[in-house]
Structure formats: structure tokens, C-alpha cells
PDB file of N, CA and C in Angstrom:
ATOM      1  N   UNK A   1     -71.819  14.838  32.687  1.00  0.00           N
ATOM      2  CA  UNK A   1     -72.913  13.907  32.871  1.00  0.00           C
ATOM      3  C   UNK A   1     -72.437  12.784  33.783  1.00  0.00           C
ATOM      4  N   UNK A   2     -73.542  12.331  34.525  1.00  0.00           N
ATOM      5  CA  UNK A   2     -72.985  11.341  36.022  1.00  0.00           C
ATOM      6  C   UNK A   2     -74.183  10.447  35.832  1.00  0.00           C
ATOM      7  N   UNK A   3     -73.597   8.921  35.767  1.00  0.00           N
ATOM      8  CA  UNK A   3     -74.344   7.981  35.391  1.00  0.00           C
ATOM      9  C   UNK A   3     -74.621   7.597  37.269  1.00  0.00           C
ATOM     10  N   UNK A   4     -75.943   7.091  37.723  1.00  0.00           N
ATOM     11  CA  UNK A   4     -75.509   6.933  38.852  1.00  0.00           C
ATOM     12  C   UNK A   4     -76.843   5.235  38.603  1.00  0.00           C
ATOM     13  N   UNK A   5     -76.480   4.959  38.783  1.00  0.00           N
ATOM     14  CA  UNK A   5     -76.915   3.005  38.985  1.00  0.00           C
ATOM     15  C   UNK A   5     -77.131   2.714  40.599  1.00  0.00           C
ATOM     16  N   UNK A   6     -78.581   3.329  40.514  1.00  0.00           N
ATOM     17  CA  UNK A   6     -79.568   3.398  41.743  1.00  0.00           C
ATOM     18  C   UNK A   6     -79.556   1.590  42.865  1.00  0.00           C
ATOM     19  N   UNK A   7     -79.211   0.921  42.044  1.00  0.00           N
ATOM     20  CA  UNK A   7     -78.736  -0.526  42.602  1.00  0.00           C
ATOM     21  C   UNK A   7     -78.147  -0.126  43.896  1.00  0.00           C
ATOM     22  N   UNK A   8     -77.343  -0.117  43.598  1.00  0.00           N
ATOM     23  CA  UNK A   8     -76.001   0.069  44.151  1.00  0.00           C
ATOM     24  C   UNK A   8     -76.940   0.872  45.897  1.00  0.00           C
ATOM     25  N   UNK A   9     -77.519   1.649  45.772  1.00  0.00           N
ATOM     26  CA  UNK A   9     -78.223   2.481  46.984  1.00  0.00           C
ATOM     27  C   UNK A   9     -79.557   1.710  47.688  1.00  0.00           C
ATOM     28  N   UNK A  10     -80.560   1.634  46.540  1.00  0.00           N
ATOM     29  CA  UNK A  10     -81.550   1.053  46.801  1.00  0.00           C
ATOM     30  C   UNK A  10     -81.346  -0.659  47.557  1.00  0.00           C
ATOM     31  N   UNK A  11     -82.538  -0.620  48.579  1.00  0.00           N
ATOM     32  CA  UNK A  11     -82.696  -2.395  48.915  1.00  0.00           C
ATOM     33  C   UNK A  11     -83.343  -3.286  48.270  1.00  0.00           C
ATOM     34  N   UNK A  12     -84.631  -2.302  47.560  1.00  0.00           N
ATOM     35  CA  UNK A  12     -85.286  -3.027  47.288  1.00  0.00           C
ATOM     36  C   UNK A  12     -85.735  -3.567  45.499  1.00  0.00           C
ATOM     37  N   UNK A  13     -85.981  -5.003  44.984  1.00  0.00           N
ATOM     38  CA  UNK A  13     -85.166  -5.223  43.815  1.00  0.00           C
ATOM     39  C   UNK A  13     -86.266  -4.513  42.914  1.00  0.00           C
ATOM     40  N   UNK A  14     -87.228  -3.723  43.047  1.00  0.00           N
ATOM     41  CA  UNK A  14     -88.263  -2.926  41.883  1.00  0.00           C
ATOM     42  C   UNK A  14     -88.378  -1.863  41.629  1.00  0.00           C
ATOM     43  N   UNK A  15     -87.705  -1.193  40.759  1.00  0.00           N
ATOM     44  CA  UNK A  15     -87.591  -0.233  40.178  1.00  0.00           C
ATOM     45  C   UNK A  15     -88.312   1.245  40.563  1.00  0.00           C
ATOM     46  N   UNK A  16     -89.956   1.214  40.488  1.00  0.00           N
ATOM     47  CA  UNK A  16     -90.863   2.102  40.506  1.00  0.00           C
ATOM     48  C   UNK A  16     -90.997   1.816  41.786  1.00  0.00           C
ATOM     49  N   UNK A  17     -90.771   0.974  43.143  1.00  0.00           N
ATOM     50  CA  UNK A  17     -90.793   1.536  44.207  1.00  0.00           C
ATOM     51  C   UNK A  17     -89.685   2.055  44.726  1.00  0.00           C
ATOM     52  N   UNK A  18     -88.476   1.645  43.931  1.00  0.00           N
ATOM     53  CA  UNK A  18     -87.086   3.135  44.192  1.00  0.00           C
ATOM     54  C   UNK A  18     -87.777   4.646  43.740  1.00  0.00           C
ATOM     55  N   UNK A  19     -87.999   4.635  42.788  1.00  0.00           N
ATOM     56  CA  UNK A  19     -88.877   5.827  42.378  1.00  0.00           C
ATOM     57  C   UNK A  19     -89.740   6.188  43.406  1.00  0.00           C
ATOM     58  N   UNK A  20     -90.728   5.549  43.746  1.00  0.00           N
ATOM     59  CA  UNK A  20     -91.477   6.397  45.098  1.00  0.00           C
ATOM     60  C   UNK A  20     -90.873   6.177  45.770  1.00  0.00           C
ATOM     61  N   UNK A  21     -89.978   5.678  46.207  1.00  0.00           N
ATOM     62  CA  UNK A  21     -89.771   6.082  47.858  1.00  0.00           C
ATOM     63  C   UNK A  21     -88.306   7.760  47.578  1.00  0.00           C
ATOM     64  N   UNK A  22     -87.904   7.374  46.973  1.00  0.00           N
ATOM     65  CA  UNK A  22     -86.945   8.347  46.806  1.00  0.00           C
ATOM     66  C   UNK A  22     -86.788   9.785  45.919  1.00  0.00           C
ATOM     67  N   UNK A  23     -87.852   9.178  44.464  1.00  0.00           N
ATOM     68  CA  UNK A  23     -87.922  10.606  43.386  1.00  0.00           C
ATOM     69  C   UNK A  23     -87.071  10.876  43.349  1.00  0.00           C
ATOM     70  N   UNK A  24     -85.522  10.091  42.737  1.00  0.00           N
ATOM     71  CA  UNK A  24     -84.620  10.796  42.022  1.00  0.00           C
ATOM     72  C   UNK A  24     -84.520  11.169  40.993  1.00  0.00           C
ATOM     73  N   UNK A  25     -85.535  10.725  39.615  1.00  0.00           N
ATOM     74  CA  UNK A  25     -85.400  10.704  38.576  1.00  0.00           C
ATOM     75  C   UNK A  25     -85.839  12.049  38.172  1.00  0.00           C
ATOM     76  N   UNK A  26     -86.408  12.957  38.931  1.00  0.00           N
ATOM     77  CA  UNK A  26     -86.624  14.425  39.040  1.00  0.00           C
ATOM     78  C   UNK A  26     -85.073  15.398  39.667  1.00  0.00           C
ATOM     79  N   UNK A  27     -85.063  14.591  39.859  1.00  0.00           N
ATOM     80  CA  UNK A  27     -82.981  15.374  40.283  1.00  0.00           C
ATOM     81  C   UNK A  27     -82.312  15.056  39.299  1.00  0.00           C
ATOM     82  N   UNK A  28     -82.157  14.022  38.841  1.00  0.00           N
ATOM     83  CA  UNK A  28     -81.470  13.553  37.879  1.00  0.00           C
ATOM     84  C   UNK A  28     -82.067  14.348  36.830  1.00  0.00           C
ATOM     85  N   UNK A  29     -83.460  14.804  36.203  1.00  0.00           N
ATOM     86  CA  UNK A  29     -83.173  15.147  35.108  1.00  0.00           C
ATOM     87  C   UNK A  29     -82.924  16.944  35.032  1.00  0.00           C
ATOM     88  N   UNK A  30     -82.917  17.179  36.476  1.00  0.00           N
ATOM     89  CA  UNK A  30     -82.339  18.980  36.664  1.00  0.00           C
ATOM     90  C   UNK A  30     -81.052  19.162  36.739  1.00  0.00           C
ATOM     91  N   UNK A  31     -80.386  17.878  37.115  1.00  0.00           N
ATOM     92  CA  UNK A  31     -79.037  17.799  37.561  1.00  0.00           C
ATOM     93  C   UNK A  31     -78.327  17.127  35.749  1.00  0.00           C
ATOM     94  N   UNK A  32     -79.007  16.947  35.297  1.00  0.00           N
ATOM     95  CA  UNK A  32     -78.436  16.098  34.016  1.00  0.00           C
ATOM     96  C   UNK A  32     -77.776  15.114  33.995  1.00  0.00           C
ATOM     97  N   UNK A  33     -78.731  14.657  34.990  1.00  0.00           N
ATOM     98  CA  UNK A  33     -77.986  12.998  35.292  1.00  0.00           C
ATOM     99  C   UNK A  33     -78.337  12.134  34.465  1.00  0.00           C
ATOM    100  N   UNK A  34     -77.586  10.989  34.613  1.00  0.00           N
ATOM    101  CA  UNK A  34     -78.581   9.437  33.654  1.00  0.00           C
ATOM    102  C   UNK A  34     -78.615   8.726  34.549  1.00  0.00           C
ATOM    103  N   UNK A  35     -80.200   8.341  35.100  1.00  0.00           N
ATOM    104  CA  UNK A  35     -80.008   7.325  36.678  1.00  0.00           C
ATOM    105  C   UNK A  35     -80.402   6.319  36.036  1.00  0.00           C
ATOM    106  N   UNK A  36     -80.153   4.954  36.192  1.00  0.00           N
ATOM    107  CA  UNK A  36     -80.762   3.181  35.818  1.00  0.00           C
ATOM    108  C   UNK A  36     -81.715   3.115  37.037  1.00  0.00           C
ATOM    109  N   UNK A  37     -82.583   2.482  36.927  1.00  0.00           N
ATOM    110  CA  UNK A  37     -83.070   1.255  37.550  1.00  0.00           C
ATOM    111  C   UNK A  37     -83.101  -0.031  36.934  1.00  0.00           C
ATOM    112  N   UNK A  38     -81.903  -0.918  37.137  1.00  0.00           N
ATOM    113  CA  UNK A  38     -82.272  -2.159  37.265  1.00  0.00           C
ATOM    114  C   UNK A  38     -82.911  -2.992  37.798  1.00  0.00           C
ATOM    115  N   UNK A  39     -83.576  -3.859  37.600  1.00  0.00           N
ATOM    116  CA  UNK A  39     -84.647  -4.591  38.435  1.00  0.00           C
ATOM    117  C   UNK A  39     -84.393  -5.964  38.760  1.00  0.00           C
ATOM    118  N   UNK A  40     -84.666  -6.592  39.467  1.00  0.00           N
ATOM    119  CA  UNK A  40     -84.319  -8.140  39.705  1.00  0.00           C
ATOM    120  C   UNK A  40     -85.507  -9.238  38.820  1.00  0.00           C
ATOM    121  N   UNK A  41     -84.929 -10.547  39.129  1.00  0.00           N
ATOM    122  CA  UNK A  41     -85.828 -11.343  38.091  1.00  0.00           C
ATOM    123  C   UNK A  41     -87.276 -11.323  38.748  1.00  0.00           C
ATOM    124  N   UNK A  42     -88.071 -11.502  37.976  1.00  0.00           N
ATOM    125  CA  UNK A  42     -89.499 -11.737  38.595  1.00  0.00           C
ATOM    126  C   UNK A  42     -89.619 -13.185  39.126  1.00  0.00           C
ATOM    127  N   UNK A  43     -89.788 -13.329  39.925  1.00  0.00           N
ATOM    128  CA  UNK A  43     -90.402 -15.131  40.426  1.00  0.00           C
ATOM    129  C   UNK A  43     -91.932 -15.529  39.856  1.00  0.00           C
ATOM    130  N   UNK A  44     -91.927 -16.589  39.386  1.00  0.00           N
ATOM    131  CA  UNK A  44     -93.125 -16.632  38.797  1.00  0.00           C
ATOM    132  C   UNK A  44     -94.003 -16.605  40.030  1.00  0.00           C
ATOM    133  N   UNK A  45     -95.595 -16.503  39.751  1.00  0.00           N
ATOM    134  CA  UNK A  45     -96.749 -16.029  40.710  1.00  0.00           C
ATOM    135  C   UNK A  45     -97.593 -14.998  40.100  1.00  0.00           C
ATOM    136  N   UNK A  46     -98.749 -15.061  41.271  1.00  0.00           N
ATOM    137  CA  UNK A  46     -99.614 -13.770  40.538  1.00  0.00           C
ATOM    138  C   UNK A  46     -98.884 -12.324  41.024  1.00  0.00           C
ATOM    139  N   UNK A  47     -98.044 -12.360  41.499  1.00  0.00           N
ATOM    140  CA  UNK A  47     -97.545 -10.965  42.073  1.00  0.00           C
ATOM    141  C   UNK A  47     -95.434 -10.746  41.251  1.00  0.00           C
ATOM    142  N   UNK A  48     -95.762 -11.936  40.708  1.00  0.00           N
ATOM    143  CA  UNK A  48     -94.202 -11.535  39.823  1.00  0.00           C
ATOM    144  C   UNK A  48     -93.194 -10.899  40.943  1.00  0.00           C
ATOM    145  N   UNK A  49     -93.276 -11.588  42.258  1.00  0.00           N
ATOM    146  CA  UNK A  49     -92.064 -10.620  43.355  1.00  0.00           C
ATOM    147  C   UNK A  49     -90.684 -10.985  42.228  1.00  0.00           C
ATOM    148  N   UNK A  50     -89.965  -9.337  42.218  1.00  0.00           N
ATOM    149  CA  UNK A  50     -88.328  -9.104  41.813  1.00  0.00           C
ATOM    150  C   UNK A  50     -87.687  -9.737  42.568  1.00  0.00           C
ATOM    151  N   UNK A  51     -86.736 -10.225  42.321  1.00  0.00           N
ATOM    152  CA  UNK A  51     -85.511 -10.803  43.257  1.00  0.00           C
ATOM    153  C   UNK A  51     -83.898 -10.543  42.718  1.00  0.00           C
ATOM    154  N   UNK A  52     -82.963 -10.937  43.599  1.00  0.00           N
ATOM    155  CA  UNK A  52     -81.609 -10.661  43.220  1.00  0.00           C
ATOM    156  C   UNK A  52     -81.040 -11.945  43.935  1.00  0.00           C
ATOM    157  N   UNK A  53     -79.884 -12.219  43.127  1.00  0.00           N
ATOM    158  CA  UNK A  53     -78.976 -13.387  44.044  1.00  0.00           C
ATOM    159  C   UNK A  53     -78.601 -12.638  45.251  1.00  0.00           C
ATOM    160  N   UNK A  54     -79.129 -12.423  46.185  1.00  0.00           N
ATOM    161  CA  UNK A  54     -78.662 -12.149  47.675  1.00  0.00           C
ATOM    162  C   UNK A  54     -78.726 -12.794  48.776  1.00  0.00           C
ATOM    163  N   UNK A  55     -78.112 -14.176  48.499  1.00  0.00           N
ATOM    164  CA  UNK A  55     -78.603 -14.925  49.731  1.00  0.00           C
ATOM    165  C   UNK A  55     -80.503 -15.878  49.977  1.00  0.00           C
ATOM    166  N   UNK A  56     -80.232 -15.904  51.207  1.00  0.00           N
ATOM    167  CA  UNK A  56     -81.466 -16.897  51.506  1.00  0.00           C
ATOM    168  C   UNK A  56     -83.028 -15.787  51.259  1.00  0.00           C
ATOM    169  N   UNK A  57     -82.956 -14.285  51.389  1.00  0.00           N
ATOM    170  CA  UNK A  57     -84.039 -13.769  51.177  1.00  0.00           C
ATOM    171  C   UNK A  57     -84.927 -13.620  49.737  1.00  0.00           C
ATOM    172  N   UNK A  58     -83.790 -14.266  49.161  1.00  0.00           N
ATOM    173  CA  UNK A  58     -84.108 -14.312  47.226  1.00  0.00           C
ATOM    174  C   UNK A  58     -84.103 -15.346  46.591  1.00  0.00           C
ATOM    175  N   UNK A  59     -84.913 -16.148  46.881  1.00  0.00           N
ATOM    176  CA  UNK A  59     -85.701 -17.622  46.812  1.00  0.00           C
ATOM    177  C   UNK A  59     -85.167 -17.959  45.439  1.00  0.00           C
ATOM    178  N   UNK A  60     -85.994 -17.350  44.549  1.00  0.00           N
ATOM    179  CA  UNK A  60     -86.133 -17.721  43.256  1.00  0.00           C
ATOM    180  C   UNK A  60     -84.635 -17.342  42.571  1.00  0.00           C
ATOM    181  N   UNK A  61     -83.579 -16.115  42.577  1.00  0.00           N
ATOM    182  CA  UNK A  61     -82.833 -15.897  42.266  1.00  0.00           C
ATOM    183  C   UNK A  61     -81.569 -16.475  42.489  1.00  0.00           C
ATOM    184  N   UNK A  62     -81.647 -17.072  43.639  1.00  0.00           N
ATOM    185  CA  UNK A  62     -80.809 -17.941  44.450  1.00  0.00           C
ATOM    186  C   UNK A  62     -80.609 -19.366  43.467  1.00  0.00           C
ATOM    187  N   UNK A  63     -81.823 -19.988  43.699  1.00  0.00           N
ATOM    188  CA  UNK A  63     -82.388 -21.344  43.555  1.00  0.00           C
ATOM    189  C   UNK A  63     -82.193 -21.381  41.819  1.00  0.00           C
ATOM    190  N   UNK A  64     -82.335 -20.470  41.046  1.00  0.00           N
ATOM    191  CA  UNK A  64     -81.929 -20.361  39.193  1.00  0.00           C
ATOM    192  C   UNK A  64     -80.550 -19.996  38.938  1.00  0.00           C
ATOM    193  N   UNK A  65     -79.666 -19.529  39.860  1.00  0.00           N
ATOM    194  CA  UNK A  65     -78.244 -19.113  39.828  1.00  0.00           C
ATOM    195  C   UNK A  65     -78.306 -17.850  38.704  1.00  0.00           C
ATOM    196  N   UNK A  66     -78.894 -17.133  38.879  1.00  0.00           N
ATOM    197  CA  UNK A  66     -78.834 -15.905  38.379  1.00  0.00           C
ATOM    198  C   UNK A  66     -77.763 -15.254  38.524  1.00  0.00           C
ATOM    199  N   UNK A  67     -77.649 -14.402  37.354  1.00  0.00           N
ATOM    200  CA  UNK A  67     -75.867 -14.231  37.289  1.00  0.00           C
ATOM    201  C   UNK A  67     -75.940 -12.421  37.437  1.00  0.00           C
ATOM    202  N   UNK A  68     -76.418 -12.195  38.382  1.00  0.00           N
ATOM    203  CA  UNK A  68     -77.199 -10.747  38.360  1.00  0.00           C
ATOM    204  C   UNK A  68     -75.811  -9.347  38.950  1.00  0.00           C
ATOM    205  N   UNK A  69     -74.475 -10.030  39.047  1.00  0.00           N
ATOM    206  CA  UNK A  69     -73.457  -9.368  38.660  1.00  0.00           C
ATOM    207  C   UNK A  69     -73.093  -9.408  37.033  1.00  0.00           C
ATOM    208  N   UNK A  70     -73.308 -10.242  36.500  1.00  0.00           N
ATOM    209  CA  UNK A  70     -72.900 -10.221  35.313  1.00  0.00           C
ATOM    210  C   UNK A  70     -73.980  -9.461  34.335  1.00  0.00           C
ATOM    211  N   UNK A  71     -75.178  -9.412  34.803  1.00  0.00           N
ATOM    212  CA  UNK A  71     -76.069  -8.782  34.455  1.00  0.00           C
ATOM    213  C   UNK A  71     -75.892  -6.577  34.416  1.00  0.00           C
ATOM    214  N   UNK A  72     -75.485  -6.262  36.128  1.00  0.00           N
ATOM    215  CA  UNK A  72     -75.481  -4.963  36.374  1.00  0.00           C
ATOM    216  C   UNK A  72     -73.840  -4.962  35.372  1.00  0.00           C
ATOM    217  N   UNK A  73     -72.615  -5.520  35.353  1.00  0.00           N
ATOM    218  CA  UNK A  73     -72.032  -5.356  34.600  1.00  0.00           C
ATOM    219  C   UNK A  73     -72.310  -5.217  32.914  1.00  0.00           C
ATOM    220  N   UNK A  74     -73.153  -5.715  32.290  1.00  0.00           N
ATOM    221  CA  UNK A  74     -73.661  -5.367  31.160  1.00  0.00           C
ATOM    222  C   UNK A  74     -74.672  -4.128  30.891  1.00  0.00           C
ATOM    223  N   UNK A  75     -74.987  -3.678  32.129  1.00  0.00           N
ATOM    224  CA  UNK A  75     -75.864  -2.362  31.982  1.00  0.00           C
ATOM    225  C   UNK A  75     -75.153  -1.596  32.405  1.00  0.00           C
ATOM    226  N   UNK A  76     -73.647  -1.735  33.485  1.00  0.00           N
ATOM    227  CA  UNK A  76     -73.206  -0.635  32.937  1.00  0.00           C
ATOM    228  C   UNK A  76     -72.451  -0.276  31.878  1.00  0.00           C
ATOM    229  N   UNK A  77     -71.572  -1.710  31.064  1.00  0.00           N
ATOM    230  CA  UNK A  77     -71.499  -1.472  29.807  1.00  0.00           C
ATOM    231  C   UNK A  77     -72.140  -0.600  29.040  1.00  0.00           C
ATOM    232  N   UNK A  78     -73.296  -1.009  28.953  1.00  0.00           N
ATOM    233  CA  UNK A  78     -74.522  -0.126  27.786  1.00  0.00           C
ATOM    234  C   UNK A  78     -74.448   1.077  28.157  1.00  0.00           C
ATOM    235  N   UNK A  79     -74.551   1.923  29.396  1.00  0.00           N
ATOM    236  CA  UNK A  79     -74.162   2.656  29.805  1.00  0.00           C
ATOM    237  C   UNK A  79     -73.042   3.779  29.048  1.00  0.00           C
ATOM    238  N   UNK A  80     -72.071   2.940  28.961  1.00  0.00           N
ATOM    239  CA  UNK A  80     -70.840   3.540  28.916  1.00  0.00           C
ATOM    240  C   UNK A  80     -70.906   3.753  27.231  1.00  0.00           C
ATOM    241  N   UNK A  81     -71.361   2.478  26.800  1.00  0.00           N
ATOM    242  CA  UNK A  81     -71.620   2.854  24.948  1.00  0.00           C
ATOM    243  C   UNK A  81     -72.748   4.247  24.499  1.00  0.00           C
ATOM    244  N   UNK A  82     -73.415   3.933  25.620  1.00  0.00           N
ATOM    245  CA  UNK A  82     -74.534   4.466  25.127  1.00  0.00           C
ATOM    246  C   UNK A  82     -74.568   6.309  25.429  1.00  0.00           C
ATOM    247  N   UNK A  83     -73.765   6.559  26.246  1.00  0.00           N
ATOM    248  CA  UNK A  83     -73.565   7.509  27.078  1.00  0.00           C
ATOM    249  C   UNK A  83     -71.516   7.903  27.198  1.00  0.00           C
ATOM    250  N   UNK A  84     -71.233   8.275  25.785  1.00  0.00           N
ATOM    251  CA  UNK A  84     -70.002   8.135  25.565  1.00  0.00           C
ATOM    252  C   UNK A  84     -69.304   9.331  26.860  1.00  0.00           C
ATOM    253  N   UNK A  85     -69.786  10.304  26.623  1.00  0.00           N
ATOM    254  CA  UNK A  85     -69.531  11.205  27.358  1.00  0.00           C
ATOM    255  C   UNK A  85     -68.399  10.939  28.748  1.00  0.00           C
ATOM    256  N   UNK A  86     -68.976   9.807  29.256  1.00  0.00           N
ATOM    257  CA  UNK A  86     -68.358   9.641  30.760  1.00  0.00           C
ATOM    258  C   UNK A  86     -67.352   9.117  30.520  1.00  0.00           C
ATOM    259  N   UNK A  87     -66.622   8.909  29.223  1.00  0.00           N
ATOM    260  CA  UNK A  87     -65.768   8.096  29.222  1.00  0.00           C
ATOM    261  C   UNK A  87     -64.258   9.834  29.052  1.00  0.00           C
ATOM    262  N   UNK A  88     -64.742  11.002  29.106  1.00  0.00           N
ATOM    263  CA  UNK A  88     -63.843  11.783  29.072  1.00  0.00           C
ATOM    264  C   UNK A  88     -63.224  12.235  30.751  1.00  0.00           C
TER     265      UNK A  88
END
């Protein structure tokens, strides 16, 4: 089993448009993968835009000091608890 943490590939910080643009989660489940989507914080608004600490293009994530390494490090923790397997 191959954990693969779609972050890491994807640009963009929302989940279900990694999903459409790419449809891995249909490989992943022929391949017996476990794929994440993590998502970035929502900025408040009527459109909730995701964001990530990346610099000047991530307003809101930037500007709250979002700790959004310390964050993908705790999911892949969970990961690793949750999904003992990869640890052989």
C-alpha cells in the first residue's frame, strides 16, 4: 500500500478540483492506493477561496501565519497511524 499526499503534486489549494482535473482517486482505488487531499484554509467571503502559506498569492494564509507545514506533517502522521502497513 502507497500513501501518496496529492499536495505535494497539485497547485491548486481545493481538493475536489485536484479530483477533476486529474481523477486519481479512481487509480488509487485499482491500484490500492491511499491518496489525501489536503486542503488549504478557507478565507472568509461568500466564495470561502482555500489558501496555503505560499507567499504573496495567499493573502489570508500568509497574513494568519498558518502553520500549514505543521499541519501536512500531522496528516501524514495520521497517515502512518492510521495506515500501519507502510511502516513495513
Amino acid at each position: 500500500m502507497v500513501i501518496f499526499l496529492w499536495l505535494l503534486l497539485c497547485t491548486v489549494p481545493e481538493a475536489l478540483q485536484c479530483e477533476r482535473d486529474y481523477g486519481l482517486t479512481a487509480k488509487a482505488i485499482e491500484t490500492n492506493w491511499v491518496i489525501v487531499y489536503p486542503e488549504g484554509v478557507p478565507r472568509p467571503g461568500p466564495f470561502e477561496i482555500r489558501t496555503w502559506k505560499a507567499g504573496t498569492c495567499c493573502d489570508y494564509a500568509v497574513a494568519n501565519n498558518v502553520d500549514d507545514v505543521g499541519f501536512i506533517r500531522s496528516v501524514i502522521g495520521e497517515m502512518v497511524r492510521t495506515y500501519k502497513k507502510i511502516n513495513n
